[in-house]
Protein backbone atom coordinates (compact mmCIF):
# COMPACT_ATOMS: atom_id res chain seq x y z
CA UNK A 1 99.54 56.43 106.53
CA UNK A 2 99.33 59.49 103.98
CA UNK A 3 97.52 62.49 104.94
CA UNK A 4 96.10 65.25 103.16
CA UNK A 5 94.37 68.15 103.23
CA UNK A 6 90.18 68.98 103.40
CA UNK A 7 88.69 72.06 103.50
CA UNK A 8 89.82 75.45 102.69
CA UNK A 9 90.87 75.53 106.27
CA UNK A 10 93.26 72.99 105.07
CA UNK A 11 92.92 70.11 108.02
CA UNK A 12 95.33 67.08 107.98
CA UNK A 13 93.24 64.11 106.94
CA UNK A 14 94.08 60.33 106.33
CA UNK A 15 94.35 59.78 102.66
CA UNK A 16 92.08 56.66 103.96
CA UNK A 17 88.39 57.50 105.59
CA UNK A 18 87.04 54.63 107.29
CA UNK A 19 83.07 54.04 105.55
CA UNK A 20 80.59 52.38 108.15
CA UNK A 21 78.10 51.23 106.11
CA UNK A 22 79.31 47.53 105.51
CA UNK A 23 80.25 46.97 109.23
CA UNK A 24 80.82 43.21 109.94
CA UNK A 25 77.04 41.46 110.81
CA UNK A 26 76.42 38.92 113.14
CA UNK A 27 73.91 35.85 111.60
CA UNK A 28 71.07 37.74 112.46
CA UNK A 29 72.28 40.68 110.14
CA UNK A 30 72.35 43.06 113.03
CA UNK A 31 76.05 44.75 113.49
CA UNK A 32 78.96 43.07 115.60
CA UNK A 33 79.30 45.57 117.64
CA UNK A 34 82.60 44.23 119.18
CA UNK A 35 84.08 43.48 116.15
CA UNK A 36 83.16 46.59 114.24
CA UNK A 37 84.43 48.48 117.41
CA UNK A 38 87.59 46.55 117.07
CA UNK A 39 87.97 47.03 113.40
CA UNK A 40 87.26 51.03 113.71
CA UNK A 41 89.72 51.10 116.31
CA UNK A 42 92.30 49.30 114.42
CA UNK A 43 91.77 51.57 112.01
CA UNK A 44 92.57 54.75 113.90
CA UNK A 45 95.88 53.44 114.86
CA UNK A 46 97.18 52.48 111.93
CA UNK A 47 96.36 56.25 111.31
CA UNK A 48 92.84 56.72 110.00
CA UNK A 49 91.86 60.11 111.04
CA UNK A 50 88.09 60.20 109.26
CA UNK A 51 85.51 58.35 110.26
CA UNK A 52 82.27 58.39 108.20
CA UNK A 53 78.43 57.64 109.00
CA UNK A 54 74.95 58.12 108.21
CA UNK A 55 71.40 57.75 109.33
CA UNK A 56 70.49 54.59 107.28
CA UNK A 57 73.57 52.78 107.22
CA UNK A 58 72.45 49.39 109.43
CA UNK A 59 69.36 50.17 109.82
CA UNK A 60 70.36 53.62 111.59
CA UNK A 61 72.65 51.50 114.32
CA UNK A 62 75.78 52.63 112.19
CA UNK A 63 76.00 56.05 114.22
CA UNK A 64 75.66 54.25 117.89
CA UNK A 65 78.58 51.90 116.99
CA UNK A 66 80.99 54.47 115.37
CA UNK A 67 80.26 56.80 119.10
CA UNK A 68 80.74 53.09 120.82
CA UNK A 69 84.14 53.03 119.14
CA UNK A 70 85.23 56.48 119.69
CA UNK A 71 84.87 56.21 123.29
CA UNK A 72 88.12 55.84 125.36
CA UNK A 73 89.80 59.16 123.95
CA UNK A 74 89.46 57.87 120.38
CA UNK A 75 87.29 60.92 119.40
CA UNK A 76 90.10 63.22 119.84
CA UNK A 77 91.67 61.08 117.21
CA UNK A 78 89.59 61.40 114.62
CA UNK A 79 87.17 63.57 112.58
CA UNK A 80 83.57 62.56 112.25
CA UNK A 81 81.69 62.69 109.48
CA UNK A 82 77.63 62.26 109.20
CA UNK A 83 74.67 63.34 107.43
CA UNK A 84 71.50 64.42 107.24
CA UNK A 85 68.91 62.19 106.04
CA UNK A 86 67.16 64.84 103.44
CA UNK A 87 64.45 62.63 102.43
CA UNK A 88 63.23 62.36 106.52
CA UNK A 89 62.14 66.03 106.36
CA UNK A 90 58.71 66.01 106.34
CA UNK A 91 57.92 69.06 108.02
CA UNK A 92 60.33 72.02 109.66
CA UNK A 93 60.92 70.42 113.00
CA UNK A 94 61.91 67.26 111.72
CA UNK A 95 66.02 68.42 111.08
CA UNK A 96 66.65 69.48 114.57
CA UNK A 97 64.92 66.39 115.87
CA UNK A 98 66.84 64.21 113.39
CA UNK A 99 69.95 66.20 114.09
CA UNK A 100 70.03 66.10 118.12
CA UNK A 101 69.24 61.88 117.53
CA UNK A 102 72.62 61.67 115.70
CA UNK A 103 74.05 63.91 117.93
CA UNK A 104 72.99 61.38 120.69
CA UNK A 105 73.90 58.36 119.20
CA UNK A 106 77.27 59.36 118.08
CA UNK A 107 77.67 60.64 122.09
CA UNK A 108 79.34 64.06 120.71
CA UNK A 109 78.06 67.79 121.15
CA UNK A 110 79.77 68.42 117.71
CA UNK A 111 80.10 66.87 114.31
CA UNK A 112 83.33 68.09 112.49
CA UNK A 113 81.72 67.01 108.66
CA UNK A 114 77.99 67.22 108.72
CA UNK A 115 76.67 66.60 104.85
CA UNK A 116 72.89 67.24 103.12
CA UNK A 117 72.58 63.17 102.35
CA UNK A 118 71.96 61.95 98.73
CA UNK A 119 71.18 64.84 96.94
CA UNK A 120 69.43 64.08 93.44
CA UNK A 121 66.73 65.91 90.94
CA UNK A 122 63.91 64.44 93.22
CA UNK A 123 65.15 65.75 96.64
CA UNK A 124 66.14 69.43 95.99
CA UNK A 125 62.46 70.29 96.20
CA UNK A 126 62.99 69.22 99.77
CA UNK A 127 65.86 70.84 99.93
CA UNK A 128 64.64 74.29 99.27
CA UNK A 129 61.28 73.71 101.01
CA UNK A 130 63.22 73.54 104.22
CA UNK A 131 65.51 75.67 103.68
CA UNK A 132 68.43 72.64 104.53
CA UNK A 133 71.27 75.19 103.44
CA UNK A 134 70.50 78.10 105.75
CA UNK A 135 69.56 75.32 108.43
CA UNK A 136 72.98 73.66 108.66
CA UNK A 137 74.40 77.02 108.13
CA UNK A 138 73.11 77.88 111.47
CA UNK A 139 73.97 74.91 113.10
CA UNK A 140 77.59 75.67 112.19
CA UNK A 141 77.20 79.49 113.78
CA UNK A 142 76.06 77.74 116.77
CA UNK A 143 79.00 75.54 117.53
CA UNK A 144 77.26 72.14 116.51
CA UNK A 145 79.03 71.06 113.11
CA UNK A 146 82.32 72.28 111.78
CA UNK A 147 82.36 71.66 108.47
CA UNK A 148 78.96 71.63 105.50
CA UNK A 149 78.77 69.23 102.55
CA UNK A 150 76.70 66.75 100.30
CA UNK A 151 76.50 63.34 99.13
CA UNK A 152 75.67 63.12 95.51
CA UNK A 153 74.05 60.38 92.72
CA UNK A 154 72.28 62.08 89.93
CA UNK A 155 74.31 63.58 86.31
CA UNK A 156 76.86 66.17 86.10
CA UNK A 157 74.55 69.11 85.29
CA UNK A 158 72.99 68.88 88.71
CA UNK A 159 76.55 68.86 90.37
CA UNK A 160 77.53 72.11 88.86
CA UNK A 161 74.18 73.44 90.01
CA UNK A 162 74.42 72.47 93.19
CA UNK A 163 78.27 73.32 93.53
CA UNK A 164 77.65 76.28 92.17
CA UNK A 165 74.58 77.29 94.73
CA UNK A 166 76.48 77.61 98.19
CA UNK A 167 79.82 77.83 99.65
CA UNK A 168 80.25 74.33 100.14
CA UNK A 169 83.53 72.88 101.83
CA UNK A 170 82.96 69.44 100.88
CA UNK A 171 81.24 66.93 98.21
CA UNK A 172 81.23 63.17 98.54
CA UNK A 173 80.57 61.67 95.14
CA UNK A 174 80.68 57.79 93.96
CA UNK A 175 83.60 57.30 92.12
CA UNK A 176 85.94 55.05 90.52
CA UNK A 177 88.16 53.67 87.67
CA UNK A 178 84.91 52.06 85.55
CA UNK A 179 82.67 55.09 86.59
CA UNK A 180 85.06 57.94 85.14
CA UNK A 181 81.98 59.12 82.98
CA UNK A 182 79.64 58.45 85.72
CA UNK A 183 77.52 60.67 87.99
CA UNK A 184 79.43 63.73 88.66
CA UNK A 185 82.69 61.71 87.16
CA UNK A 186 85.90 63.06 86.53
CA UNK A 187 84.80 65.93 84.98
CA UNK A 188 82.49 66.36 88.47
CA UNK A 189 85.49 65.99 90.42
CA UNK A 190 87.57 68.45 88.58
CA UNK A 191 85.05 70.92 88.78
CA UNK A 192 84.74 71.03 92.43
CA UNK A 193 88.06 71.12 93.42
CA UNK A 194 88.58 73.87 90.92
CA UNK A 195 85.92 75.70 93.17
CA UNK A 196 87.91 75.03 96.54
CA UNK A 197 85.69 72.31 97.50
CA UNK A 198 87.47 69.13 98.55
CA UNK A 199 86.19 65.77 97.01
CA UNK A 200 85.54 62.78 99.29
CA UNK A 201 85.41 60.05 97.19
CA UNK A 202 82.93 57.11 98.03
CA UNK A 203 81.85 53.40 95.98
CA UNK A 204 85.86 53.44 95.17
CA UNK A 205 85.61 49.61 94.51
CA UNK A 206 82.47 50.18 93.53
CA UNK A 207 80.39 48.51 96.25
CA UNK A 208 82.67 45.43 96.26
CA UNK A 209 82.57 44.18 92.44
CA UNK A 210 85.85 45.55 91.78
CA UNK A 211 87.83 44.42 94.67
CA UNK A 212 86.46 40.96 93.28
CA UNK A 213 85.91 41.46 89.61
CA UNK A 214 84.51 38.38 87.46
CA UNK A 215 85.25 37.01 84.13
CA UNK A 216 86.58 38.84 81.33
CA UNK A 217 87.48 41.93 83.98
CA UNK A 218 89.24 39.16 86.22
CA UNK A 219 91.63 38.62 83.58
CA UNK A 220 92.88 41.55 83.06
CA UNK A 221 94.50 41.97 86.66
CA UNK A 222 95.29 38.10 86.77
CA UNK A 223 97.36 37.94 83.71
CA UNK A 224 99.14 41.14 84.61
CA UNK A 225 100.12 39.81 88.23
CA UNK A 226 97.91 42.68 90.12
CA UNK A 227 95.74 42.88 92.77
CA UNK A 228 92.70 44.28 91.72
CA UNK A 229 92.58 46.53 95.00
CA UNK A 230 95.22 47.74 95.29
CA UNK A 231 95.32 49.11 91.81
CA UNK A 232 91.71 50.82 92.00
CA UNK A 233 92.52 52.08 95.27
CA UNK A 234 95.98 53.47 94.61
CA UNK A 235 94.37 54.94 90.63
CA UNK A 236 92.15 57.30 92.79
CA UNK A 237 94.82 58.37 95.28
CA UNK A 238 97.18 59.12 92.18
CA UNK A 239 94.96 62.24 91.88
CA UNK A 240 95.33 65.79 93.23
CA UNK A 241 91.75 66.17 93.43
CA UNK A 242 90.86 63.43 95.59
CA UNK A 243 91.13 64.65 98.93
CA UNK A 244 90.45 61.46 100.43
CA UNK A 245 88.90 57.90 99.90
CA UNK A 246 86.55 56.05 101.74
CA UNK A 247 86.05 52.25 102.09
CA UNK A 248 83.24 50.63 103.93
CA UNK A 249 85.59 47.88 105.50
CA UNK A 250 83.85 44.59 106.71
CA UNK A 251 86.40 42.78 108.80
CA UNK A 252 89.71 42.94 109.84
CA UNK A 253 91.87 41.68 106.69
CA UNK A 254 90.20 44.20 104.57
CA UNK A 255 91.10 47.06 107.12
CA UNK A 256 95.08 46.30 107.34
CA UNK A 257 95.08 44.98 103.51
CA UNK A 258 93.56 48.36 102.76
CA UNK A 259 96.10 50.47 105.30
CA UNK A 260 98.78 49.23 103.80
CA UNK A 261 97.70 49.67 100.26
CA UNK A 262 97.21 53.83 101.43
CA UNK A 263 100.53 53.94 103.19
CA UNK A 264 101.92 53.30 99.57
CA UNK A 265 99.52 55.67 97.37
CA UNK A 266 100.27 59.29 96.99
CA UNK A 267 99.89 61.45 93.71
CA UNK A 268 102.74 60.67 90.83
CA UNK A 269 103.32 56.85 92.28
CA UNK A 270 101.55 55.13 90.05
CA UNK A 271 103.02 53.40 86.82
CA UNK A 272 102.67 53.98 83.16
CA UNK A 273 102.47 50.33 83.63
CA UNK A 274 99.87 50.01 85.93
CA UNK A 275 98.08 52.88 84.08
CA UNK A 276 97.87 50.59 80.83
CA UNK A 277 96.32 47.85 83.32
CA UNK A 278 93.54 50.09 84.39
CA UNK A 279 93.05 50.78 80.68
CA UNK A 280 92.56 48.10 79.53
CA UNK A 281 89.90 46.90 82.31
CA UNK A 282 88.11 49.95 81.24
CA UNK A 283 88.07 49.09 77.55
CA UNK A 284 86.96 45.72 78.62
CA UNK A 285 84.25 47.09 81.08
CA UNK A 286 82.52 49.06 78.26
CA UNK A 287 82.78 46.25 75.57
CA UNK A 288 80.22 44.42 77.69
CA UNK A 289 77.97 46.61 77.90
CA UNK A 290 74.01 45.41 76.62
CA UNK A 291 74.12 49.11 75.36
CA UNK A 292 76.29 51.21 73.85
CA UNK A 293 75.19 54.78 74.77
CA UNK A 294 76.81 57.41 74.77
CA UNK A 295 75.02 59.62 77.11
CA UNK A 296 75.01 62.39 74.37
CA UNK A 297 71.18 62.90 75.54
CA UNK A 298 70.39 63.93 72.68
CA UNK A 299 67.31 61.52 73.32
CA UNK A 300 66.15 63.97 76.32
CA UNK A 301 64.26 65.41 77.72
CA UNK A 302 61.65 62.37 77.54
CA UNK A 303 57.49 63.63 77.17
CA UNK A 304 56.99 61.23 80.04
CA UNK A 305 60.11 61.91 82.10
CA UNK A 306 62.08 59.05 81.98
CA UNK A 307 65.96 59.64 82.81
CA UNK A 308 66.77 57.47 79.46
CA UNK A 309 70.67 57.63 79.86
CA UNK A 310 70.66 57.13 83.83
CA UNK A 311 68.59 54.33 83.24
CA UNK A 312 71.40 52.46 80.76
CA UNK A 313 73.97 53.25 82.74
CA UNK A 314 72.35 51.72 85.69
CA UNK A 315 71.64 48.45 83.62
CA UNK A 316 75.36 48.82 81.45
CA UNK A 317 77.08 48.60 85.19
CA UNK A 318 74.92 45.46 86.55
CA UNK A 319 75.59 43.45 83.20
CA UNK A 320 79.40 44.32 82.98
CA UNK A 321 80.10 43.73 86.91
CA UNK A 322 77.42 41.17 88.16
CA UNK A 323 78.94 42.00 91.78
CA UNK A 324 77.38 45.74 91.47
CA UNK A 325 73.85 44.52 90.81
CA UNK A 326 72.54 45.32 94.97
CA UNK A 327 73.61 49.01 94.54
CA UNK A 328 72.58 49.82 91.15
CA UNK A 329 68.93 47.93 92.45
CA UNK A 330 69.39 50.66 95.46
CA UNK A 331 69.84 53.67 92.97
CA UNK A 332 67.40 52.15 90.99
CA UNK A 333 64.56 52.07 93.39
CA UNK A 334 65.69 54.88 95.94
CA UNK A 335 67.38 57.71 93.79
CA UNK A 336 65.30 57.60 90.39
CA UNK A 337 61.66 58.57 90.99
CA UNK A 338 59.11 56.40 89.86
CA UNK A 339 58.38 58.50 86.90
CA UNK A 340 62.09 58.82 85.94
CA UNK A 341 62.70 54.91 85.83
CA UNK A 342 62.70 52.75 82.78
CA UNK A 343 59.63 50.96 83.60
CA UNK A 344 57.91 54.27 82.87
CA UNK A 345 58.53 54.25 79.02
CA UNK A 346 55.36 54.40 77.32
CA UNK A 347 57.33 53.29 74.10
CA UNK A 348 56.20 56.21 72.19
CA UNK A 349 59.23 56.15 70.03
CA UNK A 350 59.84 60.15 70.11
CA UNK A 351 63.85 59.21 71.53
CA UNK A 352 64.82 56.43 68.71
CA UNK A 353 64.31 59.29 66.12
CA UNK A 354 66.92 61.18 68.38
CA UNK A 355 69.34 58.89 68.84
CA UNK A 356 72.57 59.19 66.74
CA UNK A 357 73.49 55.42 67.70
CA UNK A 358 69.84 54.53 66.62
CA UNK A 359 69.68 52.35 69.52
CA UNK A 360 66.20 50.63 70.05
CA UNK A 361 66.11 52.64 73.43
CA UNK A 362 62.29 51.43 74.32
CA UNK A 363 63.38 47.86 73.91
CA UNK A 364 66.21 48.60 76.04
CA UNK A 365 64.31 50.50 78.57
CA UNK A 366 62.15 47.46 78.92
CA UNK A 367 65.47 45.09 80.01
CA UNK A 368 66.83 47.53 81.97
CA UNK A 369 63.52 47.62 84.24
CA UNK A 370 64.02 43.57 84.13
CA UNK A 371 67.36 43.29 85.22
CA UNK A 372 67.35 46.61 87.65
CA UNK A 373 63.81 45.12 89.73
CA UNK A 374 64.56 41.26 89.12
């Protein structure tokens, strides 16, 4: 295993984080519990180090398993990572009551990485409401999490903001070789580690598609001889600002396939060759898209509020990678609010007179809402 460094306080972490949200499921769709605690395990000693959770992930019985598996003197292996459910908050009490359940399932009196979850244009009225910031603050002064961060899926002018509104010493943002101009992208992740906040990097195969990519995209890696995840894995770890990379592993070939893969990676080990491979699946990711925008925005802000650009990128990355449709349906429906998805275009027209690429964008709105519900 490689290891580096998180936090200003500079802790030694596995270049690989181990992601609990697509634990192995029995027929029923509930977790394996014995196998996950198996996997997790066999994780840790091959020399995983991070271990990341959530509220939500399995219908909230991701956090019970992980604090299953880290029994046995397996928590003094590893670091923890979880987060608070933002959108629970309903009223003040509800973040200590949410906070002492996690602390209960996990089975720990401290978390080391404790992050504000999901944080987008719709949830940082929430966020200030409650005063989140100053909450988890405190619960750091009192012993009960180490380390502060947040999750993030909105545009890069949010993640400034929000990077740029507290000390933070940690973001997690989706990100990978196909999403470079994506979310808080590579301009996101330079930005933060330029602050001195380490970048945890999540969606690196970009909820599955890419360890599995289809047509066109397929062809790329198969007429080159590579393996499609080893290369996306190892183009993230090839850069300084990654701190480290999470997958959400689902059985046991995937967890030693993918240890292996980040005993190899390291900054300055991958190929000009392997470079031009991942170039040219990029090239051939954004020749399929339905729509060629540019995300200039020059077409915002909308009179009714739709997020115009979000909105195509959401239905660009379900058309080019069929295999990413179930999370861009989740972003869809979960991290857009109503009035910010497509199927909130009135067709009024005022954004095609914007639009330097004179796209049809109500047209397009209307197949994006199709394709992102359907």
């Amino acid at each position: 295993m490689q290891y580096r460094t998180l936090t200003r306080d500079r802790i030694k972490v596995s270049a690989l984080g181990f992601g609990t949200m697509r634990l192995p499921t029995l027929q029923d769709g509930k977790v394996d519990r014995s196998e996950a605690v198996r996997m997790i395990r066999h994780g840790i000693d091959g020399g995983i180090n991070y271990i990341d959770t959530a509220a939500p992930y399995h219908d909230g019985d991701s956090e019970t398993v992980v604090g299953q598996a880290l029994k046995d003197g397996y928590r003094e292996k590893v670091f923890i990572a979880d987060k608070f459910p933002t959108w629970e908050a309903t009223q003040q009490s509800d973040l200590d009551r949410v906070f002492n359940e996690q602390l209960a399932k996990l089975g720990v009196d401290c978390i080391d990485v404790y992050l504000l979850h999901n944080l987008h244009k719709g949830m940082m009225d929430s966020v200030r409401k409650f005063g989140m910031i100053d909450w988890i603050v405190k619960k750091r002064e009192q012993g009960k999490v180490r380390y502060l961060g947040f999750s993030f899926h909105d545009d890069l002018p949010l993640f400034r903001e929000i990077v740029d509104m507290f000390d933070w010493d940690v973001c997690q943002i989706q990100y990978n070789y196909v999403n470079e101009q994506t979310q808080a992208g590579t301009e996101g992740l330079k930005y933060a580690a330029e602050k001195g906040v380490s970048v945890i990097i999540m969606e690196p195969l970009f909820g599955g598609a890419l360890a599995n990519p289809t047509g066109k995209l397929a062809e790329v890696f198969t007429k080159h001889g590579q393996n499609s995840v080893d290369l996306a894995l190892r183009w993230l770890w090839n850069k300084p600002e990654v701190a480290l990379v999470l997958s959400g592993m689902s059985n046991r070939d995937q967890t030693v396939h993918n240890l292996a893969i980040a005993g190899r990676s390291g900054v300055g080990t991958f190929t000009e060759k392997e470079q031009a491979v991942i170039a040219e699946a990029q090239t051939m990711y954004t020749d399929s898209f339905p729509v060629q925008c540019t995300k200039c925005r020059y077409c915002m802000p909308c009179p009714f509020e739709v997020d115009i650009p979000f909105n195509f990128e959401l239905y660009n990355n379900i058309t080019a990678i069929p295999g990413s449709a179930t999370l861009m349906k989740i972003i869809y429906a979960n991290v857009l609010a109503a009035t910010q998805r497509a199927s909130h275009c009135t067709a009024c027209g005022e954004c095609e007179q914007k639009c330097p690429q004179h796209l049809t964008i109500p047209q397009f709105l209307q197949e994006a809402d199709a394709a992102l519900r359907g």
